[in-house]
Protein backbone atom coordinates (compact mmCIF):
# COMPACT_ATOMS: atom_id res chain seq x y z
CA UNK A 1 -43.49 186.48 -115.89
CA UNK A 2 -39.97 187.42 -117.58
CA UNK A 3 -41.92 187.41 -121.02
CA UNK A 4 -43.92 190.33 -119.93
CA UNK A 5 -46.94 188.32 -120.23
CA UNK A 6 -48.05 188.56 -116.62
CA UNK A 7 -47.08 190.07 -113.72
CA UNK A 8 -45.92 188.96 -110.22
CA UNK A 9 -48.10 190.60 -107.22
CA UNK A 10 -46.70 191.68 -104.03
CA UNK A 11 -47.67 192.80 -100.69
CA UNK A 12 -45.26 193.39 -97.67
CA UNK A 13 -46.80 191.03 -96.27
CA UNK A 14 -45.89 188.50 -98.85
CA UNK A 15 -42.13 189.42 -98.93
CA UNK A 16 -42.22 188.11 -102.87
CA UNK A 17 -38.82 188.40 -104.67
CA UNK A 18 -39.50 189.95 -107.98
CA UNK A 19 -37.03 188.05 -111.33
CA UNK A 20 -35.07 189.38 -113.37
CA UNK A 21 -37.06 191.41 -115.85
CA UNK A 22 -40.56 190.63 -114.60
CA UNK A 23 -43.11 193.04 -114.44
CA UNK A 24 -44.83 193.40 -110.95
CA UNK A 25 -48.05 195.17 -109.24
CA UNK A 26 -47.98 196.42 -105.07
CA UNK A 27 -50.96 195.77 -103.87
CA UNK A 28 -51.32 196.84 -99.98
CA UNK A 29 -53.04 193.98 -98.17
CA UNK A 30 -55.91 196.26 -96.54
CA UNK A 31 -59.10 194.25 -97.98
CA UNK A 32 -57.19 191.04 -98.04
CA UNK A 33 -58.75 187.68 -98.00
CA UNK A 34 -59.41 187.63 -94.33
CA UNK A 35 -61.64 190.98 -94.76
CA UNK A 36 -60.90 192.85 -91.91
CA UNK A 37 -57.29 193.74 -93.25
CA UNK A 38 -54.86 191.69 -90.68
CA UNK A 39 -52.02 192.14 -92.99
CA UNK A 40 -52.09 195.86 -93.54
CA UNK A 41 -49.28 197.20 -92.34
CA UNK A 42 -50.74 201.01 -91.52
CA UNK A 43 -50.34 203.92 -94.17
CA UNK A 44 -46.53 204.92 -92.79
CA UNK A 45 -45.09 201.38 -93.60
CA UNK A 46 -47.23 200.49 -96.56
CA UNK A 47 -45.73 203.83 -98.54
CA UNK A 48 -42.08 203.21 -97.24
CA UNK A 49 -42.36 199.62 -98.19
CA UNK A 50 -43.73 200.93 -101.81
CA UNK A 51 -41.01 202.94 -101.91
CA UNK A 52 -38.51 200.40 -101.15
CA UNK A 53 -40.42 198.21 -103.50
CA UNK A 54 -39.87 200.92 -106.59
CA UNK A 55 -36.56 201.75 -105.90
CA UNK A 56 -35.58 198.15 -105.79
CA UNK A 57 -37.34 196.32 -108.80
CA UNK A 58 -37.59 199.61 -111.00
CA UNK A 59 -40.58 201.91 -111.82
CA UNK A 60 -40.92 201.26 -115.26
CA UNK A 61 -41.77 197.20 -114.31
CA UNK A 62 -44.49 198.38 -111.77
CA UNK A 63 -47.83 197.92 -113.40
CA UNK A 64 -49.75 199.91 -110.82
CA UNK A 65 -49.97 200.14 -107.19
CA UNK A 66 -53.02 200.22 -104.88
CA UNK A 67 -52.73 203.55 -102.26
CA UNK A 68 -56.11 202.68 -100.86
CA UNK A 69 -56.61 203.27 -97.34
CA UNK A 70 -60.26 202.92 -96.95
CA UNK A 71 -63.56 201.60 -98.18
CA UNK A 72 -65.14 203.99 -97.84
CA UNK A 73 -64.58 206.07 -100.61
CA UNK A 74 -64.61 204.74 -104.39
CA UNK A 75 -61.18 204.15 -105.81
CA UNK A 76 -60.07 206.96 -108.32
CA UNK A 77 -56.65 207.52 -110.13
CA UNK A 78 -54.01 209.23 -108.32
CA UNK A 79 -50.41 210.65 -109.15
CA UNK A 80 -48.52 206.91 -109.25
CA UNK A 81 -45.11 205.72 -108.11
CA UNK A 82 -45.42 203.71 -111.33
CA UNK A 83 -44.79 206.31 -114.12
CA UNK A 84 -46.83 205.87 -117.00
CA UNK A 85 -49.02 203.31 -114.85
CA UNK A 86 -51.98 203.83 -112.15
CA UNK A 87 -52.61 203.99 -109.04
CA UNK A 88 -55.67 204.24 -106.84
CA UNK A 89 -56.10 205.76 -103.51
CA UNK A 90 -59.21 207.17 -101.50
């Protein structure tokens, strides 16, 4: 991950310490692998934790950031926390 090779996801569910230099995506746990989104934390916490998230490990590492909210509406690009990178939100 430090070689810029890959990146490390996290959630806020996950609670995933980013390293030193390492590029990272925020995705927000709402379709996660138990389909019926157990670890979303609602739209209030999942942007302050993105926020956090930015502030923290540094914009310019963020490779994108999922905003979605709901299925049921197709993804599209949005303004992104990640300058430079996307984002996708209903």
């Amino acid at each position: 991950m430090s070689t810029g090779r890959i990146g490390r996801m996290t959630t806020p569910a996950q609670g995933s310490r980013i390293h030193d230099g390492a590029l990272y995506e925020c995705d927000n746990s709402k379709f996660g692998s138990d389909g019926k989104g157990r670890y979303w934390p609602g739209a209030e916490a999942w942007f302050a934790w993105l926020s956090r998230t930015i502030e923290r490990y540094g914009p310019d590492r963020c490779l994108w950031a999922l905003a979605r909210t709901s299925r049921s509406t197709p993804l599209a690009p949005s303004p992104s926390p990640c300058p430079g990178r996307p984002a996708f939100e209903n």
